[in-house]
Protein backbone atom coordinates (compact mmCIF):
# COMPACT_ATOMS: atom_id res chain seq x y z
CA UNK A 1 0.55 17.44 -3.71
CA UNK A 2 0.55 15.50 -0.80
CA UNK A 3 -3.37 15.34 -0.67
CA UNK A 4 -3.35 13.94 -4.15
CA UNK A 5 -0.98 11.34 -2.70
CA UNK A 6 -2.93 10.43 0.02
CA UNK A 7 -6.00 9.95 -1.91
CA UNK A 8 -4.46 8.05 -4.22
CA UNK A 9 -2.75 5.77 -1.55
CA UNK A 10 -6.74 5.47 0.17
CA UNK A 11 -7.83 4.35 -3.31
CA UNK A 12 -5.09 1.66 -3.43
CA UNK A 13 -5.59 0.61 -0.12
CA UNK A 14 -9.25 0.04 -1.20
CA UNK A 15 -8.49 -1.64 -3.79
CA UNK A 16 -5.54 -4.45 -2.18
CA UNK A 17 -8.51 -4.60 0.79
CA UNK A 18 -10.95 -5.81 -2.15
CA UNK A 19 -8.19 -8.28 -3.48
CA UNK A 20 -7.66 -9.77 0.02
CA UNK A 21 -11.04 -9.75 1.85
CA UNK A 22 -9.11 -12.04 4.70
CA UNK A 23 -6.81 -9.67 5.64
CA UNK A 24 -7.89 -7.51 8.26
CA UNK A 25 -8.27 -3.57 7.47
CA UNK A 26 -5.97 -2.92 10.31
CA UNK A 27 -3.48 -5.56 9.17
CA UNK A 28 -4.16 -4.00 5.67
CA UNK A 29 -3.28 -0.56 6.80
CA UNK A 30 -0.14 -1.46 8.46
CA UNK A 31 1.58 -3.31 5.47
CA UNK A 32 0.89 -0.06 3.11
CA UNK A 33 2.13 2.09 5.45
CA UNK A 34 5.38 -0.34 5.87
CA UNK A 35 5.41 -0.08 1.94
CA UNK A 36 4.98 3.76 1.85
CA UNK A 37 7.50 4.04 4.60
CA UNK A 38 10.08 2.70 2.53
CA UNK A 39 9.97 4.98 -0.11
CA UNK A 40 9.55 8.06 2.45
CA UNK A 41 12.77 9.63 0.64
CA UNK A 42 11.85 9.11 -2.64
CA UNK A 43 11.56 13.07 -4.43
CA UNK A 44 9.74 12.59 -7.34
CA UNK A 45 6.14 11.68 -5.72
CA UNK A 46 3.79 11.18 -8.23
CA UNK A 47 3.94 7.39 -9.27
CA UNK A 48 4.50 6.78 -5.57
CA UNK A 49 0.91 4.62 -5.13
CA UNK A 50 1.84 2.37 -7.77
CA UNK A 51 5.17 0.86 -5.68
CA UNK A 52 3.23 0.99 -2.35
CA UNK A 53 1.09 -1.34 -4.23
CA UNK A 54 3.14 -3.61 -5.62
CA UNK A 55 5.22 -3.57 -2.46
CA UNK A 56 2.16 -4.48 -0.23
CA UNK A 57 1.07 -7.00 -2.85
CA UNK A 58 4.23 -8.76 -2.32
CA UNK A 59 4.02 -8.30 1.09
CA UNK A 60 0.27 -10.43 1.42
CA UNK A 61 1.39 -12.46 -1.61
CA UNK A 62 4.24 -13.68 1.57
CA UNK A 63 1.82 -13.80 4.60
CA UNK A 64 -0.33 -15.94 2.66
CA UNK A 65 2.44 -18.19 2.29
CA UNK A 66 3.06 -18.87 6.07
């Protein structure tokens, strides 16, 4: 299960480094595993990639701000 999740959590990461080209892949890295961090306790795994995403999106959508 956890394989799953960390392929699915590469493909998102992908995906948000795509979106925001500026951002550097270790920056990148850092806020999704911030985002994933936060939802360490969480038992039911499965949609787990889609809240790391939005997270992180919020996250950039911020930085990008300053």
């Amino acid at each position: 299960m956890r394989n799953d999740e960390n392929s699915q959590i590469q493909v998102t990461l992908e995906r948000l480094a795509e979106r925001h080209p500026e951002v550097s892949p270790t920056v990148m890295a850092a806020i999704v595993a911030h985002a994933r961090d936060s939802f360490a306790d969480a038992r039911i795994r499965v949609f787990i990639p889609l809240p790391i995403e939005r997270r992180a999106n919020i996250e950039l959508a911020a930085a990008s701000r300053n």
